[in-house]
N, C-alpha and C. Protein backbone atom coordinates (compact mmCIF):
# COMPACT_ATOMS: atom_id res chain seq x y z
N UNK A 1 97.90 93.76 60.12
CA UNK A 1 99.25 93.28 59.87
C UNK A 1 99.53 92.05 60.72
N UNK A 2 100.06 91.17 59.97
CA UNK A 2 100.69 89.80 61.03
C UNK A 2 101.91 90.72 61.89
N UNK A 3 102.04 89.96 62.62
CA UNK A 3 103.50 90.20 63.73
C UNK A 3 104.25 88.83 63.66
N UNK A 4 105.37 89.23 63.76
CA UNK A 4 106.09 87.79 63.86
C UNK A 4 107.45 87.93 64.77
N UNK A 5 107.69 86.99 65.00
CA UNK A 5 108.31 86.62 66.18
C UNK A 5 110.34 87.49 65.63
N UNK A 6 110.51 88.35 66.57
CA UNK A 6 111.98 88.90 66.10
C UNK A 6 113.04 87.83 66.11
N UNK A 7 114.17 87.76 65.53
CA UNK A 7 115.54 87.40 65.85
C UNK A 7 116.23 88.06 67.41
N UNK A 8 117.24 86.90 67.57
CA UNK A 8 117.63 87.53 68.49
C UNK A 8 118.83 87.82 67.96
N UNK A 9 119.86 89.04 68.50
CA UNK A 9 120.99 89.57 67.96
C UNK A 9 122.21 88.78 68.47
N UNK A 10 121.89 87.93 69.32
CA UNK A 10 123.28 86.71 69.53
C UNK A 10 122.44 85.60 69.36
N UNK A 11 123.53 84.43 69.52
CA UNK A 11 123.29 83.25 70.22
C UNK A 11 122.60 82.92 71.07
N UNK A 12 121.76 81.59 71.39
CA UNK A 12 120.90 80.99 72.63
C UNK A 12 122.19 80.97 73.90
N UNK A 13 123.45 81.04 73.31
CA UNK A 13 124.19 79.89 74.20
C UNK A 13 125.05 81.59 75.10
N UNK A 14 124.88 82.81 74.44
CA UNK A 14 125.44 83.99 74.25
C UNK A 14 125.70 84.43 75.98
N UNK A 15 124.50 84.36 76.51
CA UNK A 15 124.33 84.97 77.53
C UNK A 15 124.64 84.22 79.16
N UNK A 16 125.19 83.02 78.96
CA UNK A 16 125.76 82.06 79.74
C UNK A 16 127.00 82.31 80.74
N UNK A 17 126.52 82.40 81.86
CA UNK A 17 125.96 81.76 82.93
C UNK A 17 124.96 82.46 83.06
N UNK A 18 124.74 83.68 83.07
CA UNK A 18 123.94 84.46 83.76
C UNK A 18 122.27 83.95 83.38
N UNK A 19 121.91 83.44 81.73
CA UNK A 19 120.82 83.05 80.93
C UNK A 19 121.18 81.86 80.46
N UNK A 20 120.82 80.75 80.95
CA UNK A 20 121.27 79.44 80.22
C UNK A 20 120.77 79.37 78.92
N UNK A 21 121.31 78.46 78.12
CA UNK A 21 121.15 78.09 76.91
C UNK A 21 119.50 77.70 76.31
N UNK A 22 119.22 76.52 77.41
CA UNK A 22 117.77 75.77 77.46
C UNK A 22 116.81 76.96 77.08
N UNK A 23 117.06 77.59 78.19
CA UNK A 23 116.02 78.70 78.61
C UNK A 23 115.50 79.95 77.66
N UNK A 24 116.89 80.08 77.23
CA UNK A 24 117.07 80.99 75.81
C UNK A 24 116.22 80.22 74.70
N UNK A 25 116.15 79.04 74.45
CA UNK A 25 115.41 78.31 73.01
C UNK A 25 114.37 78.18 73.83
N UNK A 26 114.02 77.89 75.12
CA UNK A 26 112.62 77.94 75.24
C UNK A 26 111.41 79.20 75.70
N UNK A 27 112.30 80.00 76.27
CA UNK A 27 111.65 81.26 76.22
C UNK A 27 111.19 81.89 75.19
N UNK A 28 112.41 82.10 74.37
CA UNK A 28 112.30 82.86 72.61
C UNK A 28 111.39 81.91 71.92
N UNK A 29 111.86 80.90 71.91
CA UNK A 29 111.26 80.05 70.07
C UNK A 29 110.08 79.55 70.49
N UNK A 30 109.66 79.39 71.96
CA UNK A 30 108.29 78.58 72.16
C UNK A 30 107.57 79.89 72.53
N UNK A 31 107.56 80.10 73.98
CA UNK A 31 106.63 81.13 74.60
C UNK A 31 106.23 82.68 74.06
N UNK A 32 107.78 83.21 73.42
CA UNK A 32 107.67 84.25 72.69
C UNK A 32 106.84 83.93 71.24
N UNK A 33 107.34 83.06 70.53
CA UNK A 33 106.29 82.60 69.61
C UNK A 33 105.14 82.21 69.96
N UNK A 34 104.90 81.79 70.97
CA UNK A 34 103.11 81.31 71.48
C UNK A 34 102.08 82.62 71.39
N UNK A 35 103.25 83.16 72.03
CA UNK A 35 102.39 85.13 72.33
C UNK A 35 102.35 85.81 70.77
N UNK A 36 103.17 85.45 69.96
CA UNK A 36 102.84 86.01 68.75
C UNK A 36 102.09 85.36 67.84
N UNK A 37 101.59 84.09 67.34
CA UNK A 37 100.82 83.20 67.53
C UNK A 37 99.58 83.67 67.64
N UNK A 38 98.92 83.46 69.13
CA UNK A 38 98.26 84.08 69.34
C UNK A 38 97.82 85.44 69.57
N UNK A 39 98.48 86.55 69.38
CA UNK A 39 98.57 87.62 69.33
C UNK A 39 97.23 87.76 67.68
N UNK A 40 98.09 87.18 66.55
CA UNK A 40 97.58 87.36 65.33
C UNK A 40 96.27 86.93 65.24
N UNK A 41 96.03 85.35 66.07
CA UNK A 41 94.86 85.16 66.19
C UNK A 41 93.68 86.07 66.89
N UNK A 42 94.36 86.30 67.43
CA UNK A 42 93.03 87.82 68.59
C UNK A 42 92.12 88.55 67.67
N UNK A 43 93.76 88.91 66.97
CA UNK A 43 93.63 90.42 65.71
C UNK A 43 92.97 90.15 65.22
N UNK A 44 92.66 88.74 64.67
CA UNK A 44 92.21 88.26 63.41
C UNK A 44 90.37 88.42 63.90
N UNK A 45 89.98 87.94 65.39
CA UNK A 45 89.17 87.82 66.06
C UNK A 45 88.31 89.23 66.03
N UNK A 46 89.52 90.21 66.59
CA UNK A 46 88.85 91.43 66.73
C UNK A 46 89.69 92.51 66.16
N UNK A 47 89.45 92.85 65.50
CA UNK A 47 90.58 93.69 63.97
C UNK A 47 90.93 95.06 64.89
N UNK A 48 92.26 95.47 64.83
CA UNK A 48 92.83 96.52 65.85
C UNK A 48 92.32 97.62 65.15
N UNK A 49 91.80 98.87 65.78
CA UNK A 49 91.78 100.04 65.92
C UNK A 49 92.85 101.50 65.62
N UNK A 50 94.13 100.37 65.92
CA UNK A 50 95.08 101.45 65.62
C UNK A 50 95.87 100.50 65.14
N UNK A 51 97.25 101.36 64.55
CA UNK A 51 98.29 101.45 63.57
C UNK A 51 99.29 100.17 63.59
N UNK A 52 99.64 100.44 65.26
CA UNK A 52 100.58 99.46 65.49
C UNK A 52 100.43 99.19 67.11
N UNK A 53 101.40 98.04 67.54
CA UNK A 53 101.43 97.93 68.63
C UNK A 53 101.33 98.36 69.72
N UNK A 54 102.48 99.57 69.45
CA UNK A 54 102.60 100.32 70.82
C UNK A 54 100.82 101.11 70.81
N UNK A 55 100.31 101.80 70.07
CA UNK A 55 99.11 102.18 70.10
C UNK A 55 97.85 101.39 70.14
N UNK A 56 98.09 100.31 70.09
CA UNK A 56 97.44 99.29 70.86
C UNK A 56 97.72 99.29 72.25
N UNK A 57 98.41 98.76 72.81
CA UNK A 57 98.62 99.04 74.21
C UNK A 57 98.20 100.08 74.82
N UNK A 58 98.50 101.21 74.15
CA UNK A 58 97.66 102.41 74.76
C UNK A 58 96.62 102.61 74.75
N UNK A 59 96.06 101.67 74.29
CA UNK A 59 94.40 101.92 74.31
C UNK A 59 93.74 100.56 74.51
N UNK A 60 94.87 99.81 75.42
CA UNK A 60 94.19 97.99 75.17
C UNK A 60 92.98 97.94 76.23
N UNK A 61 92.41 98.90 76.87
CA UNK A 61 90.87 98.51 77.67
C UNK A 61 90.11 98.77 76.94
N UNK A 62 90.26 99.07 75.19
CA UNK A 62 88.93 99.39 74.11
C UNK A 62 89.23 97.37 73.33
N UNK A 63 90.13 96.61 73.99
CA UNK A 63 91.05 95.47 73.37
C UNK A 63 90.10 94.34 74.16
N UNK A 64 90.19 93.02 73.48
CA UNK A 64 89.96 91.87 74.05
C UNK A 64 90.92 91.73 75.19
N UNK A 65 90.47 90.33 76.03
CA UNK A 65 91.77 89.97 76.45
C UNK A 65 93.02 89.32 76.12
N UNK A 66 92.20 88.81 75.15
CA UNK A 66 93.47 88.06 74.50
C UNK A 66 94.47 88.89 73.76
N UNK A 67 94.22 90.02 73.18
CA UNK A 67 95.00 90.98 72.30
C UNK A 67 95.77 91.65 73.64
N UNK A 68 95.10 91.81 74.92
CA UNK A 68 96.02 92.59 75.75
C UNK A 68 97.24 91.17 76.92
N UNK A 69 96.39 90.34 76.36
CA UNK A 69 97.16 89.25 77.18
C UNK A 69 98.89 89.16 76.12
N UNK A 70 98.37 88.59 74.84
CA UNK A 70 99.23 88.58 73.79
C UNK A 70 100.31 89.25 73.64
N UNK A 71 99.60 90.42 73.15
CA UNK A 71 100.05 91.60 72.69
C UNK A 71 101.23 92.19 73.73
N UNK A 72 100.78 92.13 74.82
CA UNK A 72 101.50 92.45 76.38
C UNK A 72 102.61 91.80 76.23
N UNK A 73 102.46 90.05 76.00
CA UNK A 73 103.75 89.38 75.70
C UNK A 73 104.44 89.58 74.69
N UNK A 74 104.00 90.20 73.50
CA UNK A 74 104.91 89.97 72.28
C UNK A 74 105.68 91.00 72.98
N UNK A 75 105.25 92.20 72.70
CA UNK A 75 105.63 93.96 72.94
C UNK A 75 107.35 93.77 74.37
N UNK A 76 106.22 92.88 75.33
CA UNK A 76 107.61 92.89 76.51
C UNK A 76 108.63 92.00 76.49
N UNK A 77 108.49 90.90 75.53
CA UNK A 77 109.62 90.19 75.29
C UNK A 77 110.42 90.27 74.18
N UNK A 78 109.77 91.23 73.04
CA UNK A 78 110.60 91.68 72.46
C UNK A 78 111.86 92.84 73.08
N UNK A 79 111.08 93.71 74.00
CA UNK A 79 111.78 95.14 74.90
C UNK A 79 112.75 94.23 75.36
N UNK A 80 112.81 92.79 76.02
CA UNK A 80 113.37 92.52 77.18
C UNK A 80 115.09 91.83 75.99
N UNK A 81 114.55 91.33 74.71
CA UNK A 81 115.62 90.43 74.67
C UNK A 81 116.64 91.68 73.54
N UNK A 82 116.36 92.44 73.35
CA UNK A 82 116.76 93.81 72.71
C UNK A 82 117.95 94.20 73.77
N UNK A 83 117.54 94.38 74.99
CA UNK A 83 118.53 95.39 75.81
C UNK A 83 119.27 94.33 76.47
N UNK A 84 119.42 92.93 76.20
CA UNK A 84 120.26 91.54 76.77
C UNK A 84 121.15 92.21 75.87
N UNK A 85 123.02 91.93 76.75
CA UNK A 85 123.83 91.73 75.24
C UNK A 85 124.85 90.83 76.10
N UNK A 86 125.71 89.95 75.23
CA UNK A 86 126.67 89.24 76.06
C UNK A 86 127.96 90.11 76.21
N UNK A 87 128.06 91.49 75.58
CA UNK A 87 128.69 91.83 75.33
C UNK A 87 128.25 93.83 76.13
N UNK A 88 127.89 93.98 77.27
CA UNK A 88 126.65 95.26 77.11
C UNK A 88 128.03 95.78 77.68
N UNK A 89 127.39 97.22 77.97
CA UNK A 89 127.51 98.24 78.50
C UNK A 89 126.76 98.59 79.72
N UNK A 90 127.90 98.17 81.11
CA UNK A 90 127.41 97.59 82.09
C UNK A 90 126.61 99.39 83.03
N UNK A 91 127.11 100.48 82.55
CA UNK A 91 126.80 101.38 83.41
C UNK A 91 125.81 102.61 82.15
N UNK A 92 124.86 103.16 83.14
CA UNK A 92 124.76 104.31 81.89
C UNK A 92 125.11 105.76 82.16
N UNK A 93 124.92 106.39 81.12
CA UNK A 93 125.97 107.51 81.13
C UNK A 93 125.08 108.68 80.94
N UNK A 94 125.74 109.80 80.75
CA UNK A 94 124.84 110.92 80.02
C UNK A 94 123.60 111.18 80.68
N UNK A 95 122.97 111.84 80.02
CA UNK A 95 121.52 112.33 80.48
C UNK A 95 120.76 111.25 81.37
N UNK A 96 120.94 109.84 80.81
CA UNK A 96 119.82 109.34 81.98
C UNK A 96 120.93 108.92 82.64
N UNK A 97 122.09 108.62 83.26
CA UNK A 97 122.81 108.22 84.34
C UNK A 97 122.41 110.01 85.17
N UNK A 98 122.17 110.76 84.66
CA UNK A 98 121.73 111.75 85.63
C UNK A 98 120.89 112.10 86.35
N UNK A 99 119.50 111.40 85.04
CA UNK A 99 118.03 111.40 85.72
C UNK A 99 117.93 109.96 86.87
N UNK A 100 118.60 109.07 86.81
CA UNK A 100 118.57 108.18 87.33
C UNK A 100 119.18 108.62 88.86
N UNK A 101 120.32 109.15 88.82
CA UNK A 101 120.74 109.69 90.28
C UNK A 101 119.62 110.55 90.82
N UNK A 102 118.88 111.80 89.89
CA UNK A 102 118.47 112.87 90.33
C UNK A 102 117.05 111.85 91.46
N UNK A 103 116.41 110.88 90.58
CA UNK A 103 115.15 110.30 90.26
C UNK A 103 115.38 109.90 91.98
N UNK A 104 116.56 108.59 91.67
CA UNK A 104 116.39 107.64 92.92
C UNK A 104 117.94 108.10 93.66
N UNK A 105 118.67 109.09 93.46
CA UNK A 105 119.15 108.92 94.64
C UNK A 105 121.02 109.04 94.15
N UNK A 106 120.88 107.28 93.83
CA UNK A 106 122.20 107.06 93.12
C UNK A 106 121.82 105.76 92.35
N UNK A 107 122.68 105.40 91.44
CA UNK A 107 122.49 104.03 90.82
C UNK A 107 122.09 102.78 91.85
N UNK A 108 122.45 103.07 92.59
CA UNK A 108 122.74 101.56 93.50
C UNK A 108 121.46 101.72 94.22
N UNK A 109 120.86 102.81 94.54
CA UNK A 109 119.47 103.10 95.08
C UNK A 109 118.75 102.73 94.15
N UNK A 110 118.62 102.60 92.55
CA UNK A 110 118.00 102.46 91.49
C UNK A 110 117.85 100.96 91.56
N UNK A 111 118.87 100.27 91.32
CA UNK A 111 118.81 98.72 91.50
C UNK A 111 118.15 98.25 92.98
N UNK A 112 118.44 98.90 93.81
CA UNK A 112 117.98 97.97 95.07
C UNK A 112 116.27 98.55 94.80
N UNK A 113 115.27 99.38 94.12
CA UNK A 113 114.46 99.61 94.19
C UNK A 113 113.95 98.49 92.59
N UNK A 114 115.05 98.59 91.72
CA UNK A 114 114.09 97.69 90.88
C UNK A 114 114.22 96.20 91.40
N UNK A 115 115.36 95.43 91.69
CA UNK A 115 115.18 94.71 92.37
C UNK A 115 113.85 94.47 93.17
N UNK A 116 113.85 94.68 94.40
CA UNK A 116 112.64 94.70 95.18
C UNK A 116 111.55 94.68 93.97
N UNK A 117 111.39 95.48 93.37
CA UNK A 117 109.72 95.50 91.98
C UNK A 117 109.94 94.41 91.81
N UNK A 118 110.95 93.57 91.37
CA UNK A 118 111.12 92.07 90.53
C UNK A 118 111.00 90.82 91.88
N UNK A 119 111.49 91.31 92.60
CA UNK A 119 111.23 89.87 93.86
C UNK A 119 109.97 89.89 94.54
N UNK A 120 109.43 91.11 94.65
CA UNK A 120 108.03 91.14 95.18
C UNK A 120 107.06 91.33 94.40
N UNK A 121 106.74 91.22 93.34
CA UNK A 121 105.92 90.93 92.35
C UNK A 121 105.21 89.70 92.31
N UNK A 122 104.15 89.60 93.25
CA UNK A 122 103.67 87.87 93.15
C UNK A 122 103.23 87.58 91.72
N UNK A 123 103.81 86.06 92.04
CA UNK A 123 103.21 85.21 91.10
C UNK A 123 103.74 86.06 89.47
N UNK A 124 103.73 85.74 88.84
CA UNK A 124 104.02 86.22 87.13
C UNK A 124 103.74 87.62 86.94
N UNK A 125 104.68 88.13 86.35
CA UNK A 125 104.79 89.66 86.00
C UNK A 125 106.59 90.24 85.25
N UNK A 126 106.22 91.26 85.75
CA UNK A 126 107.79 91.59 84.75
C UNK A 126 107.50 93.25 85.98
N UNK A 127 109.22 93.70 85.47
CA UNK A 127 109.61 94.68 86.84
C UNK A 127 110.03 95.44 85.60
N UNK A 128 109.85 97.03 85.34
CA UNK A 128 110.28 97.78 84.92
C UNK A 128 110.92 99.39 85.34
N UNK A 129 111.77 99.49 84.47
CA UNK A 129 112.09 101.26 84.26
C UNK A 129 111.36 101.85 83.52
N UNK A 130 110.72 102.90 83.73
CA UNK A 130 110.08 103.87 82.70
C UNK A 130 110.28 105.21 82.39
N UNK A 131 109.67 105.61 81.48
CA UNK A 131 109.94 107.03 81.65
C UNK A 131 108.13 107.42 81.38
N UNK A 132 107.96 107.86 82.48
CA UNK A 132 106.45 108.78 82.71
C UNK A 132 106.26 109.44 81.62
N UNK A 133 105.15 109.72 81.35
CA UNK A 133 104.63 110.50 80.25
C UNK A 133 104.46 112.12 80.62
N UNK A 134 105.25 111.94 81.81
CA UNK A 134 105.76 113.51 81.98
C UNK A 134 107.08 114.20 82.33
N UNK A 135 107.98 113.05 81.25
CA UNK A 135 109.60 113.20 81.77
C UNK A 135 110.01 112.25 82.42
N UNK A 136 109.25 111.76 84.17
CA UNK A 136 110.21 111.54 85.33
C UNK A 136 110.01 110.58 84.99
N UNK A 137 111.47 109.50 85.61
CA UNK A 137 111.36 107.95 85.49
C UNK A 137 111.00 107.61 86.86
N UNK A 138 110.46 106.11 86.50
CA UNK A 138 109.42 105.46 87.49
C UNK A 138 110.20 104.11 87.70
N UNK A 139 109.83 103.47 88.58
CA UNK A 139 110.26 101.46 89.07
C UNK A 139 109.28 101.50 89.23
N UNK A 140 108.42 100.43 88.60
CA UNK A 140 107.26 99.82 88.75
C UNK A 140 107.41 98.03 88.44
N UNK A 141 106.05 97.50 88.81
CA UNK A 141 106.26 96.15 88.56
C UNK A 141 104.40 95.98 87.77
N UNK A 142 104.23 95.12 87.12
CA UNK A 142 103.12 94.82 86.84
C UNK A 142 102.81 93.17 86.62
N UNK A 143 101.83 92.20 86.50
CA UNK A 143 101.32 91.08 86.99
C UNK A 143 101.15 90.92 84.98
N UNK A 144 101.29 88.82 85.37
CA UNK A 144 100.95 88.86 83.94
C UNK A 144 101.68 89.51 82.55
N UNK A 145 101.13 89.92 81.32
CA UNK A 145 102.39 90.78 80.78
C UNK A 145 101.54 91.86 80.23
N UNK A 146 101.00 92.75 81.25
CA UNK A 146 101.10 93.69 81.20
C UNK A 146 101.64 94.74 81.36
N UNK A 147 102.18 96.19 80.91
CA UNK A 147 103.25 97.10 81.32
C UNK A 147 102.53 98.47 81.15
N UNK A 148 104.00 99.05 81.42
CA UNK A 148 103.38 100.49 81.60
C UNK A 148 102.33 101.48 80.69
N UNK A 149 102.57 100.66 79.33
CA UNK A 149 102.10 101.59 78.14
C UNK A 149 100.70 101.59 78.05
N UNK A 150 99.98 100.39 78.84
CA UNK A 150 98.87 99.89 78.59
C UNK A 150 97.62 101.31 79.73
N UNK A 151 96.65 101.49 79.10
CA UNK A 151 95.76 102.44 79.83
C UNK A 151 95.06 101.90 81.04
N UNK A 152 95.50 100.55 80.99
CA UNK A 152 94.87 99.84 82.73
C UNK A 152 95.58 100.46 83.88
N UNK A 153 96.72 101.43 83.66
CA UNK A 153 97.40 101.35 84.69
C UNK A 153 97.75 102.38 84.52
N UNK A 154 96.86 103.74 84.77
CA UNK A 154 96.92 104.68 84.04
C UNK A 154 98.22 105.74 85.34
N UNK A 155 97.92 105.28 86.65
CA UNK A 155 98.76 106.13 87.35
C UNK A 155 100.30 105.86 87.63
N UNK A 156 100.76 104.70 87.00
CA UNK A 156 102.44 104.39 85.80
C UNK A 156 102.22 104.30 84.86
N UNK A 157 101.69 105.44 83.92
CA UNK A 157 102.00 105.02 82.83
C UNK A 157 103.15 105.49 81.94
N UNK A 158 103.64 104.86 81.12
CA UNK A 158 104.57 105.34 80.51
C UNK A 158 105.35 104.67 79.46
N UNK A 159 106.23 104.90 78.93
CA UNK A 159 107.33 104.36 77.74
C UNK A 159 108.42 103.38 78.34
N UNK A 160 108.49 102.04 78.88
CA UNK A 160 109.68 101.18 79.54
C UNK A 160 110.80 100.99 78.55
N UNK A 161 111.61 101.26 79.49
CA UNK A 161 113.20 101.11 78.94
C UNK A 161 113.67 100.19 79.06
N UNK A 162 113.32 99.20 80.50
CA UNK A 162 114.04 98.49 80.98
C UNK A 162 112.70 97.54 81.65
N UNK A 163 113.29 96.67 81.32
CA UNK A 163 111.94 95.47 81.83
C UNK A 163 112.60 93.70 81.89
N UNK A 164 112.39 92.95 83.18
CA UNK A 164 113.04 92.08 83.41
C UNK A 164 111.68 91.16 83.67
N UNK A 165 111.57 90.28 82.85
CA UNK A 165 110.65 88.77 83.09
C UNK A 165 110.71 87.94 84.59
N UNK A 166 109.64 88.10 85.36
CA UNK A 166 109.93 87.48 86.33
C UNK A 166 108.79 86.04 86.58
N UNK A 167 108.38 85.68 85.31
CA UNK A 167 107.87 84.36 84.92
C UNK A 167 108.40 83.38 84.90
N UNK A 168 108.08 82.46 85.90
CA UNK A 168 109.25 81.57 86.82
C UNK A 168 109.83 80.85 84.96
N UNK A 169 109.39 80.98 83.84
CA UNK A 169 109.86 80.27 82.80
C UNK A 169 111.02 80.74 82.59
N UNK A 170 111.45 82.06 83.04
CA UNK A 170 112.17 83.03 82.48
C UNK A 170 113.69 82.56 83.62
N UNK A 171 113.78 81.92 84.97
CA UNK A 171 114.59 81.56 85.01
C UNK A 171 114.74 80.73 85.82
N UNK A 172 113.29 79.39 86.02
CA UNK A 172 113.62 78.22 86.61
C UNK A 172 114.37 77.33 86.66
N UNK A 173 114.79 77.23 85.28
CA UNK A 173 115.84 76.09 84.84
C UNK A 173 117.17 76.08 85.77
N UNK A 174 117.92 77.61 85.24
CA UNK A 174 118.63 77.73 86.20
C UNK A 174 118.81 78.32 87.56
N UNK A 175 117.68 79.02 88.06
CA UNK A 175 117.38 79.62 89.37
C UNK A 175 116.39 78.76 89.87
N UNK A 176 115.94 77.89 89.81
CA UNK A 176 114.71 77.39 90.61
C UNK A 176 113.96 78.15 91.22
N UNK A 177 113.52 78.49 92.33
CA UNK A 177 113.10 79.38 93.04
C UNK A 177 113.97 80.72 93.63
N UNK A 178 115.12 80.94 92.91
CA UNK A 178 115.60 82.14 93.42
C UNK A 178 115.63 82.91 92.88
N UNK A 179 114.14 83.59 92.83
CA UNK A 179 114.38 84.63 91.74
C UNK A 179 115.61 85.91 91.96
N UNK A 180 115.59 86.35 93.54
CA UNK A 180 116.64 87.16 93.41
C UNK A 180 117.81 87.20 93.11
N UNK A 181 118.17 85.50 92.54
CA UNK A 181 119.54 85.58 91.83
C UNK A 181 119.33 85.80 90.48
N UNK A 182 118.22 85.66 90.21
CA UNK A 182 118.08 86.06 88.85
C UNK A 182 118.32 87.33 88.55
N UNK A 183 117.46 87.97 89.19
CA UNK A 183 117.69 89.56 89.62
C UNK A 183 119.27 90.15 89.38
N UNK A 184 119.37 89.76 90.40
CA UNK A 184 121.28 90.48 90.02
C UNK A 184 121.86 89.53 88.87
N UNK A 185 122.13 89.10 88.29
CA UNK A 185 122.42 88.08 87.38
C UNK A 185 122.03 88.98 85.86
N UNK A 186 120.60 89.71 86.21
CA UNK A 186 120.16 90.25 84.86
C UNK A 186 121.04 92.05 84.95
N UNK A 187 121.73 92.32 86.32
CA UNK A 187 122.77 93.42 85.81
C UNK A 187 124.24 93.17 84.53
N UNK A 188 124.01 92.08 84.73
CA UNK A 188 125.65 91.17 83.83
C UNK A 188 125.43 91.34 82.55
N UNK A 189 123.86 91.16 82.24
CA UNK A 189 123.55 90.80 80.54
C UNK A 189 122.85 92.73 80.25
N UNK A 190 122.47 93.50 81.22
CA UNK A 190 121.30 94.58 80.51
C UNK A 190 122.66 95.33 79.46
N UNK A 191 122.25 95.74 78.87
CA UNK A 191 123.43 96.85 78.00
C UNK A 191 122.42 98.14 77.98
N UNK A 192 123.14 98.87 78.39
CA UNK A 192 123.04 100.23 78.98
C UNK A 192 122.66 101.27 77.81
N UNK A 193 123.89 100.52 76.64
CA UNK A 193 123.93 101.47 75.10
C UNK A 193 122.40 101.72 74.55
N UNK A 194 121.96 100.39 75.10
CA UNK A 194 120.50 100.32 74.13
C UNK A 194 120.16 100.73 74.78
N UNK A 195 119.60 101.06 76.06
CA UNK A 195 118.60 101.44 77.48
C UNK A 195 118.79 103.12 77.12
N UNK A 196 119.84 103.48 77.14
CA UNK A 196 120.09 104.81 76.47
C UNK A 196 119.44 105.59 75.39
N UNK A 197 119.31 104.67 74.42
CA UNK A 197 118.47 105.25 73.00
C UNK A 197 116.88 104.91 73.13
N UNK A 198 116.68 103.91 74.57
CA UNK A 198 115.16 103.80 74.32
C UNK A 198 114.73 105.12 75.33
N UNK A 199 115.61 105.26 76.34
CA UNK A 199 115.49 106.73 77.17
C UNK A 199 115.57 108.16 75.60
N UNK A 200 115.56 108.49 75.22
CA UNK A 200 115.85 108.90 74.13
C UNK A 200 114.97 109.39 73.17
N UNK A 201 114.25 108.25 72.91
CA UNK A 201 113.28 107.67 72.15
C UNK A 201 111.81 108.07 72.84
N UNK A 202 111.66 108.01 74.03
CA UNK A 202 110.98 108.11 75.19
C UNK A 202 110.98 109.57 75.49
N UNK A 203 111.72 109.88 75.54
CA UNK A 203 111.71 111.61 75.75
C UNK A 203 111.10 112.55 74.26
N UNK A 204 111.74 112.00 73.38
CA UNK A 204 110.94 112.10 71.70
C UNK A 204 109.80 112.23 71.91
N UNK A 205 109.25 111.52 72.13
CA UNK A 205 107.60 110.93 71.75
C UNK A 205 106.63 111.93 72.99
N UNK A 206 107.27 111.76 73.82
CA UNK A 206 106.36 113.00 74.85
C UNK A 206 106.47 114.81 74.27
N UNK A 207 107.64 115.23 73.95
CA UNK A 207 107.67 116.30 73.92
C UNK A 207 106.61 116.76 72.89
């Protein structure tokens, strides 16, 4: 199957101040399209094994690199621009605002731990929430765009809910080198509603 590059559910201009405009048309329409792009080309290279994406990832050390390089990017920048809203749902509620206290503590223990994953992450990577493939949620960070789902990284592995780009593309324009303003900046845009149904979704698929 080709893959092709998603829509986004607002505007480039939507997510402003927190996501500049620039950054929005060049993240999405270039880099996200580059990764899908080449994603197809890989496939085309070395014909996938399984169904779809996510089952690719789970098995991307039987994968080229380019399908796990790709593929890594399509998969996490699609997750990432899904749970953006200009409009979110700044807290979450219900079952995972519970696992989240039980997990780390309290919310604010949750952020200062994903934080930290996203500022200390050398060099290119992305900082995630997960949910373990045995229930518990995890803060992890991974290099490049690889994530939790992938079998390289078999002792986090898991289903991400929540995943923040920390590829200086993702917010040089307007952070230059600070990524940790980026960091808090990306509490303004996450919407919680969606983070909710992928917690959800995530608990589905294990049981």
């Amino acid at each position: 199957m080709k893959y092709t590059l998603p829509a986004l559910s607002y505007a480039h201009d939507a997510l402003t101040p927190h996501i500049d405009e620039e950054t929005m048309k060049i993240h999405h329409g270039k880099h996200h399209q580059g990764y899908v792009d080449k994603l197809n080309a890989a496939l085309e290279a070395t014909p996938a094994q399984h169904d779809n994406l996510e089952d690719i990832l789970r098995n991307i050390s039987t994968y080229s690199t380019a399908v796990r390089n790709n593929g890594g990017g399509h998969y996490n920048h699609s997750l990432f621009w899904e749970i953006l809203s200009p409009t979110p749902q700044n807290l979450p509620t219900g079952e995972l605002a519970d696992a989240i206290t039980r997990k780390f503590g309290s919310f604010e223990n949750f952020q200062e731990q994903f934080n930290n994953a996203g500022a200390t992450q050398f060099g290119s990577g992305w900082a995630w929430l997960l949910v373990k493939f045995n229930g518990e949620l995890e803060v992890s960070s991974t290099a490049n765009q690889d994530n939790p789902l992938m079998d390289t990284n078999p002792t986090s592995q898991g289903y991400p809910i929540v995943g923040i780009d920390v590829w200086e593309h993702a917010y040089y324009l307007n952070y230059q080198n600070r990524r940790p303003d980026y960091l808090n900046a990306f509490w303004s845009v996450l919407d919680w509603a969606v983070v909710e149904k992928k917690y959800q979704e995530a608990l589905a698929k294990i049981k």
